[in-house]
C-alpha atoms as a PDB file:
ATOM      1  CA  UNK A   1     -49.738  64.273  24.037  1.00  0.00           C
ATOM      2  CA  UNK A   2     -46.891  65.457  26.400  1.00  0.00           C
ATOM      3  CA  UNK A   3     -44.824  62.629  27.618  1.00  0.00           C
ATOM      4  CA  UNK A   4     -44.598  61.796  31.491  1.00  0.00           C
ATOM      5  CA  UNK A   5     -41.263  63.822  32.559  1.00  0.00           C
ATOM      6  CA  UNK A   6     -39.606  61.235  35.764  1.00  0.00           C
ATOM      7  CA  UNK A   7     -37.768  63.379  38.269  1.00  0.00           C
ATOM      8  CA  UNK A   8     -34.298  62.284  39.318  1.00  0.00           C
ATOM      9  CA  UNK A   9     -36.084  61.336  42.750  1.00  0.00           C
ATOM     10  CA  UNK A  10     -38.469  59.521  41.495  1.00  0.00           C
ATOM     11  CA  UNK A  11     -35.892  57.064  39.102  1.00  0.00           C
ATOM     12  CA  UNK A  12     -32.537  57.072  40.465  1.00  0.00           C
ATOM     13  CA  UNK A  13     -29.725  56.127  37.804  1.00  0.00           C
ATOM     14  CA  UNK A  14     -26.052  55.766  38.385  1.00  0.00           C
ATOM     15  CA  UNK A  15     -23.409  57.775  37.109  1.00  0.00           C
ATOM     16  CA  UNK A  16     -22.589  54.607  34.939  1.00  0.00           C
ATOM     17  CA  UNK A  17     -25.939  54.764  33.370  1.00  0.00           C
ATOM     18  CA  UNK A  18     -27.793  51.495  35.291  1.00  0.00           C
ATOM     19  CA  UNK A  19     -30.799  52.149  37.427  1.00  0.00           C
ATOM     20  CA  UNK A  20     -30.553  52.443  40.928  1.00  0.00           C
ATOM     21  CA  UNK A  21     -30.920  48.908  42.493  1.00  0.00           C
ATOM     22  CA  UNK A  22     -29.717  46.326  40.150  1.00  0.00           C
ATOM     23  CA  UNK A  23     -26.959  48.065  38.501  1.00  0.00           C
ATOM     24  CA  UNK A  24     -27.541  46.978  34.917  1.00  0.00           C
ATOM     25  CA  UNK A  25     -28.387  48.866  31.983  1.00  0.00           C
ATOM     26  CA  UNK A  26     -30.932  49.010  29.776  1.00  0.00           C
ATOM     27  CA  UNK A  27     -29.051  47.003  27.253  1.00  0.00           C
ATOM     28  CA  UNK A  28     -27.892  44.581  29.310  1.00  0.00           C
ATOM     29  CA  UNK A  29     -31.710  42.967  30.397  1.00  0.00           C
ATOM     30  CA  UNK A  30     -32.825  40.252  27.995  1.00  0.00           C
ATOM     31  CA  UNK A  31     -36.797  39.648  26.911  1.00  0.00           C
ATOM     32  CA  UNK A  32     -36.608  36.701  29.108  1.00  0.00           C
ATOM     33  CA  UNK A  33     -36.221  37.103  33.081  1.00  0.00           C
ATOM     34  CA  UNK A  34     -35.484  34.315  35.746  1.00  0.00           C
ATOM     35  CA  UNK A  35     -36.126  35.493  39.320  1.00  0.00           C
ATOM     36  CA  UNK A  36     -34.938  33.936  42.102  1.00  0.00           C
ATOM     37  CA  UNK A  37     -34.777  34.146  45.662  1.00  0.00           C
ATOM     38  CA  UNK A  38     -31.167  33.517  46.731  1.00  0.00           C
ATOM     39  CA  UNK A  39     -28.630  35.487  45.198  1.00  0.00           C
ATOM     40  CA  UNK A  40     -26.690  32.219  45.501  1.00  0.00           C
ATOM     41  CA  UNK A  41     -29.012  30.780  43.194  1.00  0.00           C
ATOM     42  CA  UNK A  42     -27.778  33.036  40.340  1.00  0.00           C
ATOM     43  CA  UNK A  43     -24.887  31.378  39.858  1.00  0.00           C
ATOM     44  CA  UNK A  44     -27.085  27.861  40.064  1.00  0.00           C
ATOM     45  CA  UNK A  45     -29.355  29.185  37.379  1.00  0.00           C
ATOM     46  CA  UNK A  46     -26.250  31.036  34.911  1.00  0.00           C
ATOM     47  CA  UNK A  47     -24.558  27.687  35.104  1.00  0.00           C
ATOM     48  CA  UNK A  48     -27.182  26.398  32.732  1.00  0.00           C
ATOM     49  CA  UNK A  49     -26.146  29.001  30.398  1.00  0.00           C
ATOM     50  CA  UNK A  50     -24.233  28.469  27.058  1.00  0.00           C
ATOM     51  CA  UNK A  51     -22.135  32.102  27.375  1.00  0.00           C
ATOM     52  CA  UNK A  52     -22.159  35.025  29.502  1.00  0.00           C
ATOM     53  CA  UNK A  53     -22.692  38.416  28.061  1.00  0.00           C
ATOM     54  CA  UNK A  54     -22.301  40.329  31.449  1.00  0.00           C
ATOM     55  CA  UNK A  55     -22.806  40.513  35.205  1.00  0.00           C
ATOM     56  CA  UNK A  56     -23.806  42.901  37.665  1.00  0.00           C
ATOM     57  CA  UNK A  57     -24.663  42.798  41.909  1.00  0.00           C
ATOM     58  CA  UNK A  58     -25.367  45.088  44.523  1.00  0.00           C
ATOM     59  CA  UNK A  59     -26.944  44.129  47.759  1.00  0.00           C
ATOM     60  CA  UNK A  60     -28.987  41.092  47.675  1.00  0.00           C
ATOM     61  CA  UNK A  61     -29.208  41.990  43.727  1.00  0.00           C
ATOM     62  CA  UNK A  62     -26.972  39.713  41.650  1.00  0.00           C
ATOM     63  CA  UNK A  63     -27.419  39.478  37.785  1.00  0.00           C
ATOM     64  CA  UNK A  64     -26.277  37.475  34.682  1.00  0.00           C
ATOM     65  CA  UNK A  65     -27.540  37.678  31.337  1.00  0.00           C
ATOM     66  CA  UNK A  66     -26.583  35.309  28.341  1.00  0.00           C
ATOM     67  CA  UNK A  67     -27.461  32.583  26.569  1.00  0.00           C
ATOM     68  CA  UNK A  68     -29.321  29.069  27.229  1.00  0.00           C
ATOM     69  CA  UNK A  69     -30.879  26.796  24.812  1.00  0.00           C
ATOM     70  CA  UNK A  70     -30.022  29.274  22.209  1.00  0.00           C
ATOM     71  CA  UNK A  71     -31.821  31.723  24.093  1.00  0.00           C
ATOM     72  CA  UNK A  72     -30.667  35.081  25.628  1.00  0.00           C
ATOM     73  CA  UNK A  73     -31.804  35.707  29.264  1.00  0.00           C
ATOM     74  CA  UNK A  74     -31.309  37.603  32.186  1.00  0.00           C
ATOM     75  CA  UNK A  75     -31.441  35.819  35.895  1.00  0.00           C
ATOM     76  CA  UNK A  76     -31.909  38.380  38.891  1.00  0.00           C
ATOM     77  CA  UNK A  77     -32.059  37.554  42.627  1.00  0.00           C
ATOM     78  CA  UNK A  78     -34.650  39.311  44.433  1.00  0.00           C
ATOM     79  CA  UNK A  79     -33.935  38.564  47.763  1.00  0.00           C
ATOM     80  CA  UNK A  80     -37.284  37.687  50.035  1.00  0.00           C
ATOM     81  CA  UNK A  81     -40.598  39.558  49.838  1.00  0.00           C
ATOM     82  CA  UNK A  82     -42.989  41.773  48.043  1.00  0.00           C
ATOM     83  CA  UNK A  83     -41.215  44.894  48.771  1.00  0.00           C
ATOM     84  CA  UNK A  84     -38.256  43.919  47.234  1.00  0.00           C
ATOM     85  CA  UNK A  85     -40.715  42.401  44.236  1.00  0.00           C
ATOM     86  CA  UNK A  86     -41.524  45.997  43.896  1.00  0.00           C
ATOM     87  CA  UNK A  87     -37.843  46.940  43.435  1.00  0.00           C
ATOM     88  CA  UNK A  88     -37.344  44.055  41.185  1.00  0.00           C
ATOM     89  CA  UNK A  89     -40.329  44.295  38.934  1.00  0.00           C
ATOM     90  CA  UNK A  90     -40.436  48.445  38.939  1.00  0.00           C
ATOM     91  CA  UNK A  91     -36.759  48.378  37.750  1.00  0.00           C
ATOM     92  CA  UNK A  92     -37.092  46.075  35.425  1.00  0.00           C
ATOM     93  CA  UNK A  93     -39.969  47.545  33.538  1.00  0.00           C
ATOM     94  CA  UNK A  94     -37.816  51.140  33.292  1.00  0.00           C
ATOM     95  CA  UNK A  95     -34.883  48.989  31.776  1.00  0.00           C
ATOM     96  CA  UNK A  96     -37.253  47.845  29.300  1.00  0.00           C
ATOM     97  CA  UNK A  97     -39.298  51.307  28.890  1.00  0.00           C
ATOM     98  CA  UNK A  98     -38.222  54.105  29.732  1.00  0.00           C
ATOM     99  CA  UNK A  99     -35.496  55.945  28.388  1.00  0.00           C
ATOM    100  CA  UNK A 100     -32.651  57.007  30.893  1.00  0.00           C
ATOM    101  CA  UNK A 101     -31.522  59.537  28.638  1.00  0.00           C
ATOM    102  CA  UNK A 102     -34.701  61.298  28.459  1.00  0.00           C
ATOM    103  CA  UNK A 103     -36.371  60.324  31.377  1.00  0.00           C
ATOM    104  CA  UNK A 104     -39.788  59.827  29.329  1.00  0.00           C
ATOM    105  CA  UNK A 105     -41.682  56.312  28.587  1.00  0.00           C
ATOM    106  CA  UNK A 106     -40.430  55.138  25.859  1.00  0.00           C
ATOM    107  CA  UNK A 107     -42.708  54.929  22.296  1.00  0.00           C
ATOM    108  CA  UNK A 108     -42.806  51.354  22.046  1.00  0.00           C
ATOM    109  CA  UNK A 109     -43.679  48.876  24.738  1.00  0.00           C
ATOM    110  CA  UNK A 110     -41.292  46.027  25.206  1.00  0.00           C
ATOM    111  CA  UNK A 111     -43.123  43.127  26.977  1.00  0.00           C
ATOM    112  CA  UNK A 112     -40.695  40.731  29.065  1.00  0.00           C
ATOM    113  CA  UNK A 113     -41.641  37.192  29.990  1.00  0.00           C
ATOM    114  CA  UNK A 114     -40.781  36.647  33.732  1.00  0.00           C
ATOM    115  CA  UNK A 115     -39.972  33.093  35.745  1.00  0.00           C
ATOM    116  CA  UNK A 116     -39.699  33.381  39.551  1.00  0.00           C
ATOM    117  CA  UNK A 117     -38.420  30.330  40.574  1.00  0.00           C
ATOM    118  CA  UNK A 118     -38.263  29.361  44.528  1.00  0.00           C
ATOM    119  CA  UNK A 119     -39.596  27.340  47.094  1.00  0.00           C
ATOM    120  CA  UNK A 120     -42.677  27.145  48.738  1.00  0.00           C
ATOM    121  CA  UNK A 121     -44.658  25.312  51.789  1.00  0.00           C
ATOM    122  CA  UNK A 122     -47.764  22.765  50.582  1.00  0.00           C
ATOM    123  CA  UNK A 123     -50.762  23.161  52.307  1.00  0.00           C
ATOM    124  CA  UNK A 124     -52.568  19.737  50.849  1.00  0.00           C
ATOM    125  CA  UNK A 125     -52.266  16.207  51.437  1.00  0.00           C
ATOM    126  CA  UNK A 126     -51.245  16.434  47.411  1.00  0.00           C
ATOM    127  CA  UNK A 127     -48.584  18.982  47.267  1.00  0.00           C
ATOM    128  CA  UNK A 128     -45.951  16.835  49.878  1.00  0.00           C
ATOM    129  CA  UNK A 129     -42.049  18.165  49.764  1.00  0.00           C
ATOM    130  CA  UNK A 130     -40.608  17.439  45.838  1.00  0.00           C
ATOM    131  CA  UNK A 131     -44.138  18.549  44.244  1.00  0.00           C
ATOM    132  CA  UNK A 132     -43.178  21.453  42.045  1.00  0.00           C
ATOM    133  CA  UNK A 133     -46.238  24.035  41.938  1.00  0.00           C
ATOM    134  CA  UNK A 134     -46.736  26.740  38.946  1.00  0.00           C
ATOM    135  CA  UNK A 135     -48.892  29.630  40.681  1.00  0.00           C
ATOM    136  CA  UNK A 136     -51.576  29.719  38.131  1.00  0.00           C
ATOM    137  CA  UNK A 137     -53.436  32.021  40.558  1.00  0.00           C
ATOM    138  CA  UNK A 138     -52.044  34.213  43.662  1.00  0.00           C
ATOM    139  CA  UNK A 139     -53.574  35.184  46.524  1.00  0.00           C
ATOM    140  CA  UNK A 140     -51.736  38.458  47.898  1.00  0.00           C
ATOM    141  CA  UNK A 141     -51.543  39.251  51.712  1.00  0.00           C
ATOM    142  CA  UNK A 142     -48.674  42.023  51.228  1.00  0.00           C
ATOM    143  CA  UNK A 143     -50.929  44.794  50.666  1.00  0.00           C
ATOM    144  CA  UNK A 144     -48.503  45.792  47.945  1.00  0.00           C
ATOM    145  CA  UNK A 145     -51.057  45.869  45.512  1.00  0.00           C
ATOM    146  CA  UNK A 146     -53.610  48.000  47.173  1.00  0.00           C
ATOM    147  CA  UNK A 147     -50.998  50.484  46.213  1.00  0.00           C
ATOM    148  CA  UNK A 148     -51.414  51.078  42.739  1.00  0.00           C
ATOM    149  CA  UNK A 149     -53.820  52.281  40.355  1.00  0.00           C
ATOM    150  CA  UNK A 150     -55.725  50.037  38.540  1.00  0.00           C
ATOM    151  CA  UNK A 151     -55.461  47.051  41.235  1.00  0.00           C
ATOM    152  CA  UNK A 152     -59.413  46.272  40.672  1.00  0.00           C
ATOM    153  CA  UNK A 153     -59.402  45.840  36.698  1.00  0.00           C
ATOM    154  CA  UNK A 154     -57.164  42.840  37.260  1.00  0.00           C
ATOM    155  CA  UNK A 155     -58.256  41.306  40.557  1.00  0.00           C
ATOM    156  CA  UNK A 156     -60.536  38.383  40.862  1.00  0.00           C
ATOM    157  CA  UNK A 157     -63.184  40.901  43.518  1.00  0.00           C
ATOM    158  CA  UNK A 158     -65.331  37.653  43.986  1.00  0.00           C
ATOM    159  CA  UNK A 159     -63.044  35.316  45.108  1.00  0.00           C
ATOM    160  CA  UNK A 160     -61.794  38.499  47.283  1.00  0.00           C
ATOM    161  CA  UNK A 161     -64.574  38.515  48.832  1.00  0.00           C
ATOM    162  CA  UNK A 162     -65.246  34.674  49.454  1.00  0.00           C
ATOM    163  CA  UNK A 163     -62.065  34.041  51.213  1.00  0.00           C
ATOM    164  CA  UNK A 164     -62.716  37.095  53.236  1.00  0.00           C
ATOM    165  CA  UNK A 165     -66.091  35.626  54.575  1.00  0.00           C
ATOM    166  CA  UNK A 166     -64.424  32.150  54.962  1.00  0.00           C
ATOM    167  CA  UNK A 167     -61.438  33.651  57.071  1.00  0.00           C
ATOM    168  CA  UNK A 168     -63.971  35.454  58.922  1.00  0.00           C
ATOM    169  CA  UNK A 169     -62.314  38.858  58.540  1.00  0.00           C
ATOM    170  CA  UNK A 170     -65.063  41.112  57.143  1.00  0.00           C
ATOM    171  CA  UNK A 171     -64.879  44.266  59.331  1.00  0.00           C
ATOM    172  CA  UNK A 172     -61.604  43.364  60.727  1.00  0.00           C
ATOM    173  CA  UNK A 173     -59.435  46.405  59.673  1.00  0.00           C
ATOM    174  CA  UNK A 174     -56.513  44.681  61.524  1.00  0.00           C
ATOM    175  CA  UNK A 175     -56.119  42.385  59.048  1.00  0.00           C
ATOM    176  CA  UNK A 176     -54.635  43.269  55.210  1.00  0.00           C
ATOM    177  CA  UNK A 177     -57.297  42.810  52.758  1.00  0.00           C
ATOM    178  CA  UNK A 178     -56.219  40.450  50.308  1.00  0.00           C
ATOM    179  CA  UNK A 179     -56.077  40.362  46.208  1.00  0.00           C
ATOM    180  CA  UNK A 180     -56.632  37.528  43.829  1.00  0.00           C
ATOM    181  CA  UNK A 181     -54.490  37.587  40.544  1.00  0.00           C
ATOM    182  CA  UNK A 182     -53.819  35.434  37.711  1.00  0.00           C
ATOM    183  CA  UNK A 183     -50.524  34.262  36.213  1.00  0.00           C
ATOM    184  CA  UNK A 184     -50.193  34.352  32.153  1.00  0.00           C
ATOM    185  CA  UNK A 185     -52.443  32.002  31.351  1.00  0.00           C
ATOM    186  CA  UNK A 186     -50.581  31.147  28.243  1.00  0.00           C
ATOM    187  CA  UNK A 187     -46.990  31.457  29.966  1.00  0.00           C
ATOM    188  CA  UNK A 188     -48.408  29.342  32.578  1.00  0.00           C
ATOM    189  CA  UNK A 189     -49.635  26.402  30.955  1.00  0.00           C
ATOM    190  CA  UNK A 190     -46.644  26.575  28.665  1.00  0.00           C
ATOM    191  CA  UNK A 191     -43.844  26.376  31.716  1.00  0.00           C
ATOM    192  CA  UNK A 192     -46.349  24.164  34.050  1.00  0.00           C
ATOM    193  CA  UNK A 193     -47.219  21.930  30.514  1.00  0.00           C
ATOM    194  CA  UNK A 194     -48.112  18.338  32.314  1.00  0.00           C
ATOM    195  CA  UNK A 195     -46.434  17.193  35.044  1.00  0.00           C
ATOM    196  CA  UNK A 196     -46.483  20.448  37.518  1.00  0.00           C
ATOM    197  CA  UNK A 197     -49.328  21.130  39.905  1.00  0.00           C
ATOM    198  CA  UNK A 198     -51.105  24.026  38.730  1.00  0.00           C
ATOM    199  CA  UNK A 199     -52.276  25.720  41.545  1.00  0.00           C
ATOM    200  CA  UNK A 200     -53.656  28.967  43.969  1.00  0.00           C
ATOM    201  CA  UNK A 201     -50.889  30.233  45.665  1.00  0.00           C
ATOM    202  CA  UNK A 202     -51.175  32.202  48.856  1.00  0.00           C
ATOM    203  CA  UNK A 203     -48.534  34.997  49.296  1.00  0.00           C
ATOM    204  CA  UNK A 204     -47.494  36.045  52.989  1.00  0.00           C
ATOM    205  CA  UNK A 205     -45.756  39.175  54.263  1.00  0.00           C
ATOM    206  CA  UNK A 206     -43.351  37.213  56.538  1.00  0.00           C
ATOM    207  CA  UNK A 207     -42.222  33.796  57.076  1.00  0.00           C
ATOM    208  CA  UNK A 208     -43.281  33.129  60.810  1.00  0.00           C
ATOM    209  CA  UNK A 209     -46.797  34.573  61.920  1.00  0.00           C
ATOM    210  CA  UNK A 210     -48.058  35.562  58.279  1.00  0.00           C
ATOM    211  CA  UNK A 211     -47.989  31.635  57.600  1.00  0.00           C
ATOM    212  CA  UNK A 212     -49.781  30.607  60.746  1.00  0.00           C
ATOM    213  CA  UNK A 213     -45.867  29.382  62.320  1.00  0.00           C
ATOM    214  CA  UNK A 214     -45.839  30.077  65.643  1.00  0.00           C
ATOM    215  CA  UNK A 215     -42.462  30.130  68.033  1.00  0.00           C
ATOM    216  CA  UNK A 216     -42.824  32.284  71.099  1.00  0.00           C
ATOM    217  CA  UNK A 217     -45.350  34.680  69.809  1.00  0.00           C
ATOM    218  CA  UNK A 218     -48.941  33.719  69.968  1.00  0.00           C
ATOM    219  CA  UNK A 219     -50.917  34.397  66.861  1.00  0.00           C
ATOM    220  CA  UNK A 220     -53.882  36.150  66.516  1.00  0.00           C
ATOM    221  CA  UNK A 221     -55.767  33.634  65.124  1.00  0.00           C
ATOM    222  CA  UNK A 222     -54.296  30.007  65.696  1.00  0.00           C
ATOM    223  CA  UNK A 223     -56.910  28.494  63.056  1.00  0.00           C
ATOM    224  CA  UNK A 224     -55.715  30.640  60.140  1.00  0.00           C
ATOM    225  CA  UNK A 225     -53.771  27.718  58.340  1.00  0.00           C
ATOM    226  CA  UNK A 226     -56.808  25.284  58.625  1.00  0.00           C
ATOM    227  CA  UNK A 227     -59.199  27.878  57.393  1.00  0.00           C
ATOM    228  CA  UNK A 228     -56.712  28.704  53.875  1.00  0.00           C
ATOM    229  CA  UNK A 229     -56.555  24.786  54.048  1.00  0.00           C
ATOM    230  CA  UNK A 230     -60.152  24.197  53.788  1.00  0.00           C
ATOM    231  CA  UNK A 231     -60.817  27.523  51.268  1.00  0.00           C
ATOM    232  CA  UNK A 232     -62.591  25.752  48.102  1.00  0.00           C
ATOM    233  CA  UNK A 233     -63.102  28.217  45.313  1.00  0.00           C
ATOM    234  CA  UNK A 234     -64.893  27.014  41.636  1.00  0.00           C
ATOM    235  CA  UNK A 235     -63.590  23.341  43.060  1.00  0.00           C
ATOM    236  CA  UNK A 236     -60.151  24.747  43.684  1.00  0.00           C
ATOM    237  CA  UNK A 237     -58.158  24.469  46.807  1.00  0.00           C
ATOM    238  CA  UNK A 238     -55.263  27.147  47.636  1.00  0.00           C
ATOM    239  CA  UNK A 239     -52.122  24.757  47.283  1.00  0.00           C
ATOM    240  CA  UNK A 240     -49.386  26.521  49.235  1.00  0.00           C
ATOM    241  CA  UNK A 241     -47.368  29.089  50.845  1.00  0.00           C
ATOM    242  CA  UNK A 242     -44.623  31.789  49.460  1.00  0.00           C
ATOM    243  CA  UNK A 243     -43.738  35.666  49.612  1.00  0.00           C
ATOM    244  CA  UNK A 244     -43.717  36.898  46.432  1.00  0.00           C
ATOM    245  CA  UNK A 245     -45.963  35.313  43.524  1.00  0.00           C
ATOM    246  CA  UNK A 246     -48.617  37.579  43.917  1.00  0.00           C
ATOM    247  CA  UNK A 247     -46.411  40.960  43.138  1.00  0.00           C
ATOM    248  CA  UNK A 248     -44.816  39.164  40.715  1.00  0.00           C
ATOM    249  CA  UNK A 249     -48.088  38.815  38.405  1.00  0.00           C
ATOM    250  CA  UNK A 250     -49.816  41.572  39.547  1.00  0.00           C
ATOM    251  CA  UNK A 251     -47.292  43.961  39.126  1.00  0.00           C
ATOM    252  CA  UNK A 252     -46.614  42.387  35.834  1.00  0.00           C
ATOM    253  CA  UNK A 253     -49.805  42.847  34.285  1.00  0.00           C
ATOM    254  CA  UNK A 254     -50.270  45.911  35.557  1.00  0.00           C
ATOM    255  CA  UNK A 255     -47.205  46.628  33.264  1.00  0.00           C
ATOM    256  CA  UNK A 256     -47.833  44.879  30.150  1.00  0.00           C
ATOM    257  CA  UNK A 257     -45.383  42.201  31.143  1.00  0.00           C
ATOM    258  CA  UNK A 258     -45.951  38.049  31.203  1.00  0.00           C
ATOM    259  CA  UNK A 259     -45.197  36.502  34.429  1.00  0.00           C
ATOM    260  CA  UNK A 260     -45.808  33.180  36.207  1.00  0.00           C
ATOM    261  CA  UNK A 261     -44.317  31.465  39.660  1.00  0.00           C
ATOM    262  CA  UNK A 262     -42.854  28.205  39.669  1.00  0.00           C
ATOM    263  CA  UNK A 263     -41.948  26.375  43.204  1.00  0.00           C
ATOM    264  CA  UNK A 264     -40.743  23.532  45.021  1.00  0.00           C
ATOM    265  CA  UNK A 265     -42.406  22.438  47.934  1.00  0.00           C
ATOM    266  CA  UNK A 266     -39.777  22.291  51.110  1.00  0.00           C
ATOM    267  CA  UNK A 267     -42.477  21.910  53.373  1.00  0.00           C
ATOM    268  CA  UNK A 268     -45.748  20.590  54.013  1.00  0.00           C
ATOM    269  CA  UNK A 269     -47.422  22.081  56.594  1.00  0.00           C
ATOM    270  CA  UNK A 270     -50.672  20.110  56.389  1.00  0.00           C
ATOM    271  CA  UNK A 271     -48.098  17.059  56.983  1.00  0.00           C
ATOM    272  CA  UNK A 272     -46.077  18.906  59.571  1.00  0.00           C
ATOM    273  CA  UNK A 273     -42.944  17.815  57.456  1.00  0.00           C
ATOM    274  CA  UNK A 274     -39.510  19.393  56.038  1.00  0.00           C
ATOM    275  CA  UNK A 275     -36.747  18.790  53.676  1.00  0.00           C
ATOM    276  CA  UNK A 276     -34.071  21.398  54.575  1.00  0.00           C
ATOM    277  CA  UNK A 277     -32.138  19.320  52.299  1.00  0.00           C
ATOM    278  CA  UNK A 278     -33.838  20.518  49.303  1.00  0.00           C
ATOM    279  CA  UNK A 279     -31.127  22.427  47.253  1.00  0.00           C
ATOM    280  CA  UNK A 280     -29.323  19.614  45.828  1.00  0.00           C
ATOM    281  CA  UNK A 281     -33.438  19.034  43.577  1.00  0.00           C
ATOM    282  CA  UNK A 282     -34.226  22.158  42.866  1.00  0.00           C
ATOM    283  CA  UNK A 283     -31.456  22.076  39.962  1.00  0.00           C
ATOM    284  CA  UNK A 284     -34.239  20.122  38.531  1.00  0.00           C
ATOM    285  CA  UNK A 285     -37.006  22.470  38.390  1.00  0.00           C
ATOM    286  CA  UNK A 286     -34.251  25.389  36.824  1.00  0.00           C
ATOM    287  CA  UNK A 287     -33.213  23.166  34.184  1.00  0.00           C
ATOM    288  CA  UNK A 288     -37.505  22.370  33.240  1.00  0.00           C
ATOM    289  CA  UNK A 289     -37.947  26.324  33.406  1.00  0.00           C
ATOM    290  CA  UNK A 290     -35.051  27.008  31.359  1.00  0.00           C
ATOM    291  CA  UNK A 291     -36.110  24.790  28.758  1.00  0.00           C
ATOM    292  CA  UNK A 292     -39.821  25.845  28.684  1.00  0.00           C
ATOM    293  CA  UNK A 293     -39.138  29.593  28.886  1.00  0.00           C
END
């Protein structure tokens, strides 16, 4: 069978041979990913780390790969949202497979295990600001999804369909239509093990309105965060709020890769609380991935 030819346009590679967005090359990207938000958080993350083998940033794109716990791994900042999930995840999987010399998949899949960790806001009475939640589920309101081939193979169309009813937004084509995808369940339950909340995660195109915050602009439907609040699914509440868990594992399976989100809760919006002071923790959750991964 002829082999998929990728136009210059279509994967963009720099004249030193890295691909377009996160300058590295396809050597320098371990089997084992850390995403994180803040590219600030990179240097959090690569502190952990035994050695460096190299470092690359452009944009809100910073990168270190080495070693921790005897392990090699690469740590990538994403900056916020799915679209730049779909940088992040879409470059990573042609570092891993395809080759830049030939522009053509490569023959054997390579198979990375990925760990975004970030923040998040609760939306129960038992995920108050500390609680670190593992997405073992995500519920995507990007519409990134919908974009791709395949999206229905790996979507949970039931619980689609229940939390469409409960939001009352059947018919509404105003509104995104959501998609329901699971984490690794084997990645999960390893990194989450015992003492993180293992929970449906709701991912929102934007900080403000998307997550039922209102300032100065009214929102179109004030109850939205008491109706996601009161969404039971197979005895399962959704726990809380982020931007980017959902691409993360969809896009992830969709590409043969393992992938799970792991959070802090800053905010509890069923509590109408906040801890902006929340950096000087989260060194706590890194270190628990980093061992786990």
């Amino acid at each position: 069978m002829k082999k998929h030819y990728i136009e210059e346009s279509e994967l963009m590679i720099n004249s030193d041979g890295s691909v377009f967005h996160l300058h590295l090359q396809p050597h320098q990207l371990a089997d084992k990913v850390i995403l994180v938000g803040d590219p600030g958080r990179v240097e959090t993350v690569a502190a952990h780390f035994e050695s460096r083998e190299c470092e690359a940033a452009n944009r809100e794109f910073h990168a270190v790969t080495g070693l921790c716990h005897g392990k090699r791994m690469t740590v990538v900042s994403t900056g916020i949202g799915c679209d730049n999930i779909d940088i992040v995840m879409n470059e990573l999987d042609a570092l891993a497979n395809i080759d830049f010399s030939t522009r053509e998949e490569r023959d054997d899949t390579r198979s990375l295990e990925i760990v975004r960790i970030g923040t998040c806001g609760g939306l129960q009475p038992f995920t108050p600001t500390g609680t670190f939640i593992c997405s073992v589920r995500s519920v995507g309101m990007d519409g990134l999804l919908n974009f791709y081939e395949g999206r229905n193979a790996i979507c949970d169309l039931r619980m689609e369909r229940a939390l469409i009813n409960h939001l009352g937004w059947t018919g509404n084509l105003c509104q995104p239509h959501p998609y329901v995808v699971d984490a690794d369940t084997q990645l999960a339950q390893r990194i989450a093990a015992d003492d993180m909340v293992k929970g449906i995660t709701v991912t929102c195109g934007g900080f403000y309105g998307p997550q039922g915050r209102r300032l100065r602009l009214p929102l179109a439907d004030p109850m939205q965060n008491h109706k996601i609040e009161s969404f039971v699914y197979e005895g399962q509440h959704v726990t809380n709020y982020e931007m980017e868990s959902s691409a993360i594992a969809a896009l992830a399976r969709l590409m043969g890769h393992r992938a799970v989100t792991c959070c802090m809760v800053v905010a509890n919006r069923h509590d109408k609380n906040a801890d902006t002071d929340y950096k000087c923790h989260i060194d706590d959750l890194i270190s628990i991935v980093l061992q786990r991964i």
